[in-house]
N, C-alpha and C. Protein backbone atom coordinates (compact mmCIF):
# COMPACT_ATOMS: atom_id res chain seq x y z
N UNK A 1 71.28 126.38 132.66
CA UNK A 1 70.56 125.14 132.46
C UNK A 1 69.07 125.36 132.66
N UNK A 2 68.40 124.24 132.47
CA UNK A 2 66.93 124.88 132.16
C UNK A 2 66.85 124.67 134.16
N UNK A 3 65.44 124.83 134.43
CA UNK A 3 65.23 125.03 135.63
C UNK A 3 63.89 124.91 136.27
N UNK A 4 63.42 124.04 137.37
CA UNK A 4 62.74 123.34 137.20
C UNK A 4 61.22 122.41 136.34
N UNK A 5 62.48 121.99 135.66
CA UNK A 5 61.78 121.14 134.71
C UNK A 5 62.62 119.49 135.01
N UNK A 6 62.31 118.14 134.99
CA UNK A 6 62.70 117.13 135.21
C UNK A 6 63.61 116.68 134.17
N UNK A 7 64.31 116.07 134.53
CA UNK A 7 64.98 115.69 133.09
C UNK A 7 64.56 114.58 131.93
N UNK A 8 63.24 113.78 132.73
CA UNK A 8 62.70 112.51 131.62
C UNK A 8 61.36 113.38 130.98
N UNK A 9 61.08 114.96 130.99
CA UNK A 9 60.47 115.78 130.45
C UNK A 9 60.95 115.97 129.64
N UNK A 10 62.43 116.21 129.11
CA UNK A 10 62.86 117.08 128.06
C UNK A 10 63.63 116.52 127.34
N UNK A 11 63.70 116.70 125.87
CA UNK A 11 64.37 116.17 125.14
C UNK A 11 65.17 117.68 124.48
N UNK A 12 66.70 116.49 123.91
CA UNK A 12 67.46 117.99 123.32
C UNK A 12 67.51 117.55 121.91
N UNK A 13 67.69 118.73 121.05
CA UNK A 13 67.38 118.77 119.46
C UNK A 13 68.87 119.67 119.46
N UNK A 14 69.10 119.59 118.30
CA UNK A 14 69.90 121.17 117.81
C UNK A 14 69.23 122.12 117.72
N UNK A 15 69.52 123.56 117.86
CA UNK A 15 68.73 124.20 117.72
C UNK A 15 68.69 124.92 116.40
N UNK A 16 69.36 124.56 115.45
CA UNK A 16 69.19 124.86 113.83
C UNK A 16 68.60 123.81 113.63
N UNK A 17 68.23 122.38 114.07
CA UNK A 17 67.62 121.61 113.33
C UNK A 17 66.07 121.65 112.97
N UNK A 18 65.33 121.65 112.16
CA UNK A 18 64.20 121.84 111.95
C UNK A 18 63.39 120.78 111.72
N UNK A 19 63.97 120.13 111.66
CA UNK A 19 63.28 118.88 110.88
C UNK A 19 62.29 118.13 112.00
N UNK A 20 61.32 116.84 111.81
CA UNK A 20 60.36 116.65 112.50
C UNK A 20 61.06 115.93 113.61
N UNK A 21 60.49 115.23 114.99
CA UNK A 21 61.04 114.90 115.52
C UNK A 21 60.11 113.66 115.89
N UNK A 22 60.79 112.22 116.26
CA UNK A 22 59.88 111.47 116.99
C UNK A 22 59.37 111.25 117.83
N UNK A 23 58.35 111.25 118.35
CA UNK A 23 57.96 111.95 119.80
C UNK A 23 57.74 110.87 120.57
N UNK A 24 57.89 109.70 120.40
CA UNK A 24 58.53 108.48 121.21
C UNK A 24 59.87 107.99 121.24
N UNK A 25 60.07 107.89 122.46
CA UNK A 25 61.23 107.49 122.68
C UNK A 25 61.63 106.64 124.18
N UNK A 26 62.87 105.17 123.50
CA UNK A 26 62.99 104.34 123.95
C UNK A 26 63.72 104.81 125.37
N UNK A 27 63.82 104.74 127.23
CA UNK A 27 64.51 104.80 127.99
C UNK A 27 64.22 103.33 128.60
N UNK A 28 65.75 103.01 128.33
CA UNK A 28 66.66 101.42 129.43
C UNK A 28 65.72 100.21 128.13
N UNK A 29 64.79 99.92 128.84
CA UNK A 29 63.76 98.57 127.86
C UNK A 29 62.71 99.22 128.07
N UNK A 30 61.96 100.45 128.03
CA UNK A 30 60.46 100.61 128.49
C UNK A 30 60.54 101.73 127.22
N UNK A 31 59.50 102.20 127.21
CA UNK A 31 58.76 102.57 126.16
C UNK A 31 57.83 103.99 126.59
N UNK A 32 58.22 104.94 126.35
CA UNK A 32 56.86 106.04 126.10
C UNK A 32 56.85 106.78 125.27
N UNK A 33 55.75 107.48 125.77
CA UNK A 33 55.05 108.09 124.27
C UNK A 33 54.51 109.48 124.69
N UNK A 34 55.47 110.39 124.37
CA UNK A 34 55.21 111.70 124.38
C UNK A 34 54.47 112.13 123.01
N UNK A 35 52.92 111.93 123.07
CA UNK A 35 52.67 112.93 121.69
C UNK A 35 51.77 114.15 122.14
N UNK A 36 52.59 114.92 122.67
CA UNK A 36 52.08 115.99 122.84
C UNK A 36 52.58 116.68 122.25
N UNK A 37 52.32 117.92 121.43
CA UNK A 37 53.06 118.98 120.86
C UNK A 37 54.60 119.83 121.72
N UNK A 38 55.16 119.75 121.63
CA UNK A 38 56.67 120.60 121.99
C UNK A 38 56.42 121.89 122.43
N UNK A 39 56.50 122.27 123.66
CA UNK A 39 56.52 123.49 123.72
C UNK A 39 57.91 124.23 124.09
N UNK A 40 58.67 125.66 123.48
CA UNK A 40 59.64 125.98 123.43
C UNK A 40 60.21 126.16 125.07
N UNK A 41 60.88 125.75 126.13
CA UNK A 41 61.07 126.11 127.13
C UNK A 41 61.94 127.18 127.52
N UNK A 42 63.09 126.42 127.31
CA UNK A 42 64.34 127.55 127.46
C UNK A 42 65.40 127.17 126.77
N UNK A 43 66.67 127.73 126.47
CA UNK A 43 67.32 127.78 126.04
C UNK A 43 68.41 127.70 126.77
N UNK A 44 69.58 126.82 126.18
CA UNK A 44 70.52 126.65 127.24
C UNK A 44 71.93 127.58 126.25
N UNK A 45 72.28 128.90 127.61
CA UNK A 45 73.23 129.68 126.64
C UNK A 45 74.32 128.96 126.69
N UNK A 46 74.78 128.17 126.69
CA UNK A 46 76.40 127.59 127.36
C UNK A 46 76.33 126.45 125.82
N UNK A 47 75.66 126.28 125.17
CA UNK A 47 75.58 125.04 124.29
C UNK A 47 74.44 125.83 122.78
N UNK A 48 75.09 125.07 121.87
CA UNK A 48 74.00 125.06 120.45
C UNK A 48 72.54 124.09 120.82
N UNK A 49 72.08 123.93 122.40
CA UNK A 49 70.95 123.09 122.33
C UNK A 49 69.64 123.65 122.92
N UNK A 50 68.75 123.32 122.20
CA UNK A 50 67.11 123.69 122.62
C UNK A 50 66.45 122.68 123.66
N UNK A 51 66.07 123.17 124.39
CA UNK A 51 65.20 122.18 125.44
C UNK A 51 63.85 121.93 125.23
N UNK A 52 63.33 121.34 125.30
CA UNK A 52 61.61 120.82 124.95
C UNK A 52 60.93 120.27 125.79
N UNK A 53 60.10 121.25 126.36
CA UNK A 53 59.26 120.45 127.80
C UNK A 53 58.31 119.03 126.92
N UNK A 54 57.84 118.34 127.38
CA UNK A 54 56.85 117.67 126.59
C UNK A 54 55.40 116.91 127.59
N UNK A 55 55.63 118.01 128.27
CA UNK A 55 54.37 118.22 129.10
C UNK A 55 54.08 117.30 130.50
N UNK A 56 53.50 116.90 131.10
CA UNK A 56 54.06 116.29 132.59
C UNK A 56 54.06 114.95 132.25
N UNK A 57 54.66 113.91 133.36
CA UNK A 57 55.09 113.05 133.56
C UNK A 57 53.79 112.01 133.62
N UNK A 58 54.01 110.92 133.01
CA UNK A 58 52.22 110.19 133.21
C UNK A 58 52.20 109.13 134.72
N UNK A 59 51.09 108.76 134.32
CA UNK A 59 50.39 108.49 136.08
C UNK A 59 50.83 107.38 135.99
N UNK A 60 51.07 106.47 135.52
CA UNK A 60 51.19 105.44 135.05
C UNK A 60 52.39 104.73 133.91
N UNK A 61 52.42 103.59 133.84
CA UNK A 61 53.83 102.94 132.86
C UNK A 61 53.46 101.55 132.74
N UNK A 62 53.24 100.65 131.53
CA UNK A 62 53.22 99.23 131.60
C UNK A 62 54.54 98.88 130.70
N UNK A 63 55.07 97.56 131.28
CA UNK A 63 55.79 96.64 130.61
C UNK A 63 55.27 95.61 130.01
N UNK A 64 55.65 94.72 128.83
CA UNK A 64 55.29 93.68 128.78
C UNK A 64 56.29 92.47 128.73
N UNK A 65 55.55 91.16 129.17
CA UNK A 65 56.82 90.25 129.50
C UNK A 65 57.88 90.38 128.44
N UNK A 66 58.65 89.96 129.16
CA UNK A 66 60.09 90.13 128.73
C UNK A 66 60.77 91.85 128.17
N UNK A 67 60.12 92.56 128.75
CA UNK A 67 60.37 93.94 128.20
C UNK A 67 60.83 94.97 129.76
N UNK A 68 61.36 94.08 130.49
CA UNK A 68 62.05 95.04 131.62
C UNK A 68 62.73 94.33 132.52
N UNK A 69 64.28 93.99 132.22
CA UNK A 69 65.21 94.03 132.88
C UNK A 69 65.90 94.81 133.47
N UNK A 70 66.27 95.51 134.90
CA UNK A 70 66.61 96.35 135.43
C UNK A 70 67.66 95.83 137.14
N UNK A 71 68.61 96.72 137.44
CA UNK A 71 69.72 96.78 138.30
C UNK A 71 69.55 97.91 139.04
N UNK A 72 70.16 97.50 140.18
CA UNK A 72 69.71 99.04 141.03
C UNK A 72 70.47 100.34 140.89
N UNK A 73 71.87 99.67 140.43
CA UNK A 73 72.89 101.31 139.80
C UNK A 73 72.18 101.92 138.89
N UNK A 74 70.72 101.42 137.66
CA UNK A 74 70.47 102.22 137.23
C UNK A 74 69.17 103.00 137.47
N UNK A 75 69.18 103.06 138.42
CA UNK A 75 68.26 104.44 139.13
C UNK A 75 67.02 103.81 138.93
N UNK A 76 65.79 104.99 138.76
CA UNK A 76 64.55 104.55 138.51
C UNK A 76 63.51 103.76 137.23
N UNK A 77 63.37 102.57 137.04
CA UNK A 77 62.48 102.45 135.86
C UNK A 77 61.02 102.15 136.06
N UNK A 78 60.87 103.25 136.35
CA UNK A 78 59.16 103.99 136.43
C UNK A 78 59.50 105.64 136.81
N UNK A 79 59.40 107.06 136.55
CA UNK A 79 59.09 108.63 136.77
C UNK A 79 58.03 108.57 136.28
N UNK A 80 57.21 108.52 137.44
CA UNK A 80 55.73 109.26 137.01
C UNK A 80 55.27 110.72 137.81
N UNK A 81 54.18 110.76 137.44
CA UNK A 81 53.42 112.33 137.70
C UNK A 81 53.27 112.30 139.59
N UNK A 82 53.81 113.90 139.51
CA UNK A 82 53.90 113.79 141.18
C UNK A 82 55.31 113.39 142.30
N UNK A 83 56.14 113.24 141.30
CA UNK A 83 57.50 112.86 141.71
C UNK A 83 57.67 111.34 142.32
N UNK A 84 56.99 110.22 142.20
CA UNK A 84 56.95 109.17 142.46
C UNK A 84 57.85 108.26 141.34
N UNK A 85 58.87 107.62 141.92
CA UNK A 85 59.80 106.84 141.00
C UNK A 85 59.68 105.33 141.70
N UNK A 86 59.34 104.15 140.88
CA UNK A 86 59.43 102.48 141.01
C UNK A 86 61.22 102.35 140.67
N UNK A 87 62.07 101.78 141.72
CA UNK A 87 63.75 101.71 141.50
C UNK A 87 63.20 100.03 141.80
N UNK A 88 64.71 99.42 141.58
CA UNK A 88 65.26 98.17 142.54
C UNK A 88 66.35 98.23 143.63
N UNK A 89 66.09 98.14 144.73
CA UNK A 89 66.93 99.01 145.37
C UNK A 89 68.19 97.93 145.71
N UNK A 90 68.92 98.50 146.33
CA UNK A 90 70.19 97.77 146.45
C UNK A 90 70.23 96.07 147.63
N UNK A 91 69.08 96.61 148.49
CA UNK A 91 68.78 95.02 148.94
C UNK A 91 68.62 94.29 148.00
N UNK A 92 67.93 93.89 146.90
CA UNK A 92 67.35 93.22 146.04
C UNK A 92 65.85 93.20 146.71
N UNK A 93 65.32 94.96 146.59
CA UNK A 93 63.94 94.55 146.78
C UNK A 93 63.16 95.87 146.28
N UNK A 94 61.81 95.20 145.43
CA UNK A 94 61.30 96.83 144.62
C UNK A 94 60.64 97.83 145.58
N UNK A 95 61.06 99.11 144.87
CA UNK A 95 60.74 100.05 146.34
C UNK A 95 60.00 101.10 145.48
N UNK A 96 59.58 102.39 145.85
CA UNK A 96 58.64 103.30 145.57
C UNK A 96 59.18 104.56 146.28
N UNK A 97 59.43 105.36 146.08
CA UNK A 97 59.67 106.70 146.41
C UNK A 97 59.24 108.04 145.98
N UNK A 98 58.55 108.53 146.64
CA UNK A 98 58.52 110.18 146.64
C UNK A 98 59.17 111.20 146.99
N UNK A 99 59.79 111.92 145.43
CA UNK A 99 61.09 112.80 145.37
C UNK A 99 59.97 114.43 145.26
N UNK A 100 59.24 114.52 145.69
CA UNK A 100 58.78 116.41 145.54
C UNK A 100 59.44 116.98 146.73
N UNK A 101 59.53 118.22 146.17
CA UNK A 101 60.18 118.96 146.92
C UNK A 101 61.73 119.20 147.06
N UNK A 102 62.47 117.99 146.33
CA UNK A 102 63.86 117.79 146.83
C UNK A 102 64.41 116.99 147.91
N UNK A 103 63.09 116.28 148.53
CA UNK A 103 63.18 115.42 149.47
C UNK A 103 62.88 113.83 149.25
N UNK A 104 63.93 112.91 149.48
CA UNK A 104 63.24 111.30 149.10
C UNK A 104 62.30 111.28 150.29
N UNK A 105 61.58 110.04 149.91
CA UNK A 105 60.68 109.64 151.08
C UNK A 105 60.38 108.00 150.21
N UNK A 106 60.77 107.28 151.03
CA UNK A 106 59.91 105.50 150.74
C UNK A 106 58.87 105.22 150.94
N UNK A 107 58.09 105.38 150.11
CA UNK A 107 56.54 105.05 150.16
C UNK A 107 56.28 103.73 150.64
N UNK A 108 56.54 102.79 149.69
CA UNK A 108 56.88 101.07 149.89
C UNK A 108 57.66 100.58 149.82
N UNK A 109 57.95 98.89 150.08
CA UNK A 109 59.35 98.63 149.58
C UNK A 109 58.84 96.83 149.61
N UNK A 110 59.15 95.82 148.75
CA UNK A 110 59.06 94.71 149.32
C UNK A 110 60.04 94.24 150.24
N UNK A 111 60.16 93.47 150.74
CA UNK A 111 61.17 92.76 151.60
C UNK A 111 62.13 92.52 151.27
N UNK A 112 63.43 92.84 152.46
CA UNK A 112 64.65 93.15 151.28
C UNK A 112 65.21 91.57 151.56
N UNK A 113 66.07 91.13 150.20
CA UNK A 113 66.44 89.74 150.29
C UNK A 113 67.73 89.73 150.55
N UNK A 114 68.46 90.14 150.19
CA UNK A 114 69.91 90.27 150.73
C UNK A 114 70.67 91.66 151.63
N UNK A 115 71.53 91.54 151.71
CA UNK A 115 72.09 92.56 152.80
C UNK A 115 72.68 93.81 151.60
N UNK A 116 73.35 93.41 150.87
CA UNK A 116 73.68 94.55 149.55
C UNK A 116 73.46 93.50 148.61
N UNK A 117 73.09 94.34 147.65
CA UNK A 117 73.43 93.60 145.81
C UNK A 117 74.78 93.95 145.11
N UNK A 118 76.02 94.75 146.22
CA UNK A 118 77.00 95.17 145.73
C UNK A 118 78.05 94.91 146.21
N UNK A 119 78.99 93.52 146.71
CA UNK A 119 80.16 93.54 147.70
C UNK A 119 81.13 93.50 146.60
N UNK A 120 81.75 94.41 147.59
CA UNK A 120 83.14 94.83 146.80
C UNK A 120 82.84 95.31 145.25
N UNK A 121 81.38 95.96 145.49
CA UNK A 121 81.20 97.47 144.49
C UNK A 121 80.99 96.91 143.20
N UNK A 122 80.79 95.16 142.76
CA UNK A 122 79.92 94.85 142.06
C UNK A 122 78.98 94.27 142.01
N UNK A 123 77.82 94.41 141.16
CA UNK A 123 76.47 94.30 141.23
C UNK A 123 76.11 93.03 140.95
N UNK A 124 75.39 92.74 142.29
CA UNK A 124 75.48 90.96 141.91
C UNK A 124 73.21 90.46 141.88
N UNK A 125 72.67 92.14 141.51
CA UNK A 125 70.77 91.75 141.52
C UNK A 125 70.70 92.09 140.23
N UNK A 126 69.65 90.94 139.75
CA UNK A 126 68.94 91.90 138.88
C UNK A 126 67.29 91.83 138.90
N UNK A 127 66.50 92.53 138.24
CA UNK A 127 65.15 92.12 138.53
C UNK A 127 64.09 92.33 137.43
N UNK A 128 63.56 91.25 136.93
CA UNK A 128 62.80 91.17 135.68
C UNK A 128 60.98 91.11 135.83
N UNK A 129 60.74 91.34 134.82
CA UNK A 129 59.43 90.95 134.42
C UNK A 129 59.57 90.13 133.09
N UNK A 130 59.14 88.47 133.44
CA UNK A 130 59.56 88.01 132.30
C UNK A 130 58.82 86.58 132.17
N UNK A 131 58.90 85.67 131.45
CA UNK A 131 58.12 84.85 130.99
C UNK A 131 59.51 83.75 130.70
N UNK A 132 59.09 82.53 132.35
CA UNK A 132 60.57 81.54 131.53
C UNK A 132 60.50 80.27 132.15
N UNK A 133 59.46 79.89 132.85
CA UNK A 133 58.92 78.74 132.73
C UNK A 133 57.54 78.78 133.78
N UNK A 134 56.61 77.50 133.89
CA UNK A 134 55.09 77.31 134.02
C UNK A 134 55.32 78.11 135.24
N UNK A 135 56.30 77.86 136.28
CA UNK A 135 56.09 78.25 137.78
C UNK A 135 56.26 79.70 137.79
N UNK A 136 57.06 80.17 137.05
CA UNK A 136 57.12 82.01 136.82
C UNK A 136 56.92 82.66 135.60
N UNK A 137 55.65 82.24 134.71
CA UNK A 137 55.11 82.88 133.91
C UNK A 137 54.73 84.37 133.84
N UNK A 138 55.22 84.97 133.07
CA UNK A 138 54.69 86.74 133.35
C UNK A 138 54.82 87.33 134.77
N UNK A 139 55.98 87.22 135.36
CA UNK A 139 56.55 87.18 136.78
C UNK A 139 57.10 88.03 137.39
N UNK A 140 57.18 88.88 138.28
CA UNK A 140 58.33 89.98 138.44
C UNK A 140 59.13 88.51 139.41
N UNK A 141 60.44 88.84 139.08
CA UNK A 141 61.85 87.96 139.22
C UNK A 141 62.68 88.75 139.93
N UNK A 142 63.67 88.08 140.98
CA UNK A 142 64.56 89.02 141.63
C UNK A 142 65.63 88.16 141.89
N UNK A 143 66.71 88.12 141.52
CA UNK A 143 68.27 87.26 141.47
C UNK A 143 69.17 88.12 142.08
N UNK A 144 70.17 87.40 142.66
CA UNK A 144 71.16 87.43 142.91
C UNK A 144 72.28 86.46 142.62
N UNK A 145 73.32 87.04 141.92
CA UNK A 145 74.36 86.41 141.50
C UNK A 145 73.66 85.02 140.70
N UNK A 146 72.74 85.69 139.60
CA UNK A 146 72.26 84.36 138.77
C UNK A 146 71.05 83.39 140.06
N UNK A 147 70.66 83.49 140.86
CA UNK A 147 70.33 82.54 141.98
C UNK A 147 69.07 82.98 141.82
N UNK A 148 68.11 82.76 142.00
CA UNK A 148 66.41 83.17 142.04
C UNK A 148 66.41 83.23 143.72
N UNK A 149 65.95 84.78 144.01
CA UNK A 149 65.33 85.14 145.52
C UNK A 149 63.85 85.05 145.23
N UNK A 150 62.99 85.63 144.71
CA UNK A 150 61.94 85.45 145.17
C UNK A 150 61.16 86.00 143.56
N UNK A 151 59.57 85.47 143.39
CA UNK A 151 58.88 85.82 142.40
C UNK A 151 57.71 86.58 142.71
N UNK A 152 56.81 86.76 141.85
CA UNK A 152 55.07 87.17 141.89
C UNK A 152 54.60 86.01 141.34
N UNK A 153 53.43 84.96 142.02
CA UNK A 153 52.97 83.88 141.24
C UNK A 153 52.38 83.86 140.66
N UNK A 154 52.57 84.61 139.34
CA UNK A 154 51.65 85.54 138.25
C UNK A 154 51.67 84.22 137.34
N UNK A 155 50.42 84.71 136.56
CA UNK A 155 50.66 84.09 134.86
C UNK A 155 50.52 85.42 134.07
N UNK A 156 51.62 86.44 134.65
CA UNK A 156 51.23 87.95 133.92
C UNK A 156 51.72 87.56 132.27
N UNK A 157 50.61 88.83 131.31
CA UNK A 157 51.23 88.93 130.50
C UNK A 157 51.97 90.52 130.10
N UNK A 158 51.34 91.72 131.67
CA UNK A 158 51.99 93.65 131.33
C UNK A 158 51.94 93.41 132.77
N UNK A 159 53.08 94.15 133.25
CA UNK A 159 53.23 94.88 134.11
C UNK A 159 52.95 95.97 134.70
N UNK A 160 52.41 96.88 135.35
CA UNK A 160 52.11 98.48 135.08
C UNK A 160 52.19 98.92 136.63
N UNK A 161 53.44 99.75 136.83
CA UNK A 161 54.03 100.85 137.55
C UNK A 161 53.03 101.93 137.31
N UNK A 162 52.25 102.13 139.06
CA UNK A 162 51.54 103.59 138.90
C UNK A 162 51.93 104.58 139.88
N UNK A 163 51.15 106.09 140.42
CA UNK A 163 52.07 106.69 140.91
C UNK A 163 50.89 106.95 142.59
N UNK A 164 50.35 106.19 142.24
CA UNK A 164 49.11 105.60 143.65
C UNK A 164 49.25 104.13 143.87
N UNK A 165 48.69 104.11 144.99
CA UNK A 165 48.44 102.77 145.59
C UNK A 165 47.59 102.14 144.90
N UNK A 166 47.53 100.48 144.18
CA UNK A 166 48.90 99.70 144.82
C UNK A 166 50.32 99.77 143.72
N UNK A 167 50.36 100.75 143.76
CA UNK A 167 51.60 101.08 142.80
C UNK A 167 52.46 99.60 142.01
N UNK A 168 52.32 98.70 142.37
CA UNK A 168 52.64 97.93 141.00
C UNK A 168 51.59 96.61 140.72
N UNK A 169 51.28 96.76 139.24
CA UNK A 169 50.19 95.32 139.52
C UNK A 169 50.26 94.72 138.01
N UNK A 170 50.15 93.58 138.00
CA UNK A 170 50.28 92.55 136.85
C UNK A 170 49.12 92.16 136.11
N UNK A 171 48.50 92.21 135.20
CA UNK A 171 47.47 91.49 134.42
C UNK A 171 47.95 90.55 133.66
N UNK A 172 46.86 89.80 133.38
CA UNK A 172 47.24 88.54 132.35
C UNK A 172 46.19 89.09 131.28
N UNK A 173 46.59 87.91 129.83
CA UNK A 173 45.98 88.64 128.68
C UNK A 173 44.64 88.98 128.29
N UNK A 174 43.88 88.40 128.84
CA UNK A 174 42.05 89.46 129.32
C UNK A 174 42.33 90.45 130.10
N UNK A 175 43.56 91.41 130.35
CA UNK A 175 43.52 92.43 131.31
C UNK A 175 42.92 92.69 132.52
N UNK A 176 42.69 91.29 133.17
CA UNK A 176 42.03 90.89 134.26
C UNK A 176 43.37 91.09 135.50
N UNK A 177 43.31 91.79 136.55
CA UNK A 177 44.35 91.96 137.47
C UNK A 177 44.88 90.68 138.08
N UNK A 178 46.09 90.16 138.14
CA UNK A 178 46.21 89.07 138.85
C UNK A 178 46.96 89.14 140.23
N UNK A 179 47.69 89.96 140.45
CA UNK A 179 48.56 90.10 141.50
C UNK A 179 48.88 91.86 141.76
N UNK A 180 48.85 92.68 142.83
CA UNK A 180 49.34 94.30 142.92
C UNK A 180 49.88 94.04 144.10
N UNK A 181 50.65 94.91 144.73
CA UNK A 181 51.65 95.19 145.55
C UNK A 181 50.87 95.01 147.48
N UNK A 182 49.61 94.82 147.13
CA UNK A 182 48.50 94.41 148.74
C UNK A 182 48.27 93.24 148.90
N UNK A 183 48.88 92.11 147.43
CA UNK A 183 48.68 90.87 147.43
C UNK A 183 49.56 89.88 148.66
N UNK A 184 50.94 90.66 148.07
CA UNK A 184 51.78 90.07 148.45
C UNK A 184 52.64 88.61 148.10
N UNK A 185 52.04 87.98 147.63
CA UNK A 185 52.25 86.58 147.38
C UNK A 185 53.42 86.06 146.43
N UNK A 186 54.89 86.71 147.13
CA UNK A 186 55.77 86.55 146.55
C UNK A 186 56.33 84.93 146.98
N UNK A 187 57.12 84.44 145.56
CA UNK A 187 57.03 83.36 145.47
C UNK A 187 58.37 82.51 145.74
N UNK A 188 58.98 82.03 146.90
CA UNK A 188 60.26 82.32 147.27
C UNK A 188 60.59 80.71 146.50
N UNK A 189 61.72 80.25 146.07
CA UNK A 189 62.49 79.46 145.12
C UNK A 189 62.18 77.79 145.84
């Protein structure tokens, strides 16, 4: 298998295929954009597949409303540069972690709202950035079992996960900052 290289670095092709490739590509609801040229990495002998570094991980990630719904079974939606991943963690609360080395470490975390998001091993959080009425306009959102725990009292219109402090912060549509993770001013129901 290839070896240290990340896995939201590399994409697999056939390795007879020649043809062009798109160098964006969709992971969960978010969006990036690898256009960097392909460089050949390694080769995996066990399989007909080519590996493709596509160069490091960016500093940064924006959403826009309604473009990121996410659960905590599915791992991280933010890998940026430096081993820093944005999850929802299983309290129902957004957290920040630094994976270098092979070691986690919790950078931040907001306040956790429930005790698990999982009794009896199904998933009862989810957590949005989304646009759905005047009081939580362009909002990061956090539910349980359908129930609203807590908001951002944004009128966001992007979201943007970075891999520094204040690692998450909202603009509205003059790209004027309205709310980051030092604000605090979560907006309880």
């Amino acid at each position: 298998m290839v070896e240290n290289v990340s896995q939201d670095a590399l994409v697999q092709v056939e390795a007879n295929d020649n043809e062009p490739h798109n160098s964006s590509q969709s992971i969960g609801n978010r969006q990036t954009d690898n256009s960097n040229k392909p460089t050949l990495h390694k080769e995996d002998q066990r399989s007909s597949k080519t590996y493709f570094q596509w160069g490091p991980l960016p500093t940064s990630t924006s959403f826009g409303a309604n473009n990121l719904t996410w659960t905590p079974e599915l791992g991280a939606f933010a890998k940026l540069d430096g081993g820093v991943e944005h999850r929802f963690g299983n309290r129902g609360q957004l957290q920040v972690w630094n994976n270098t080395g092979g070691v986690e470490q919790l950078i931040w975390a907001s306040d956790a709202k429930v005790t698990t998001c999982s009794p009896q091993g199904t998933n009862l959080c989810t957590m949005d950035f989304a646009n759905h009425d005047a009081k939580s306009t362009g909002s990061v959102r956090v539910f349980y079992n359908h129930t609203w725990l807590f908001a951002t009292s944004t009128n966001g219109t992007s979201l943007e996960a970075l891999n520094l402090a204040p690692w998450l912060q909202i603009f509205d549509e003059n790209q004027v900052q309205v709310w980051n993770t030092t604000d605090g001013n979560m907006l309880d129901p």
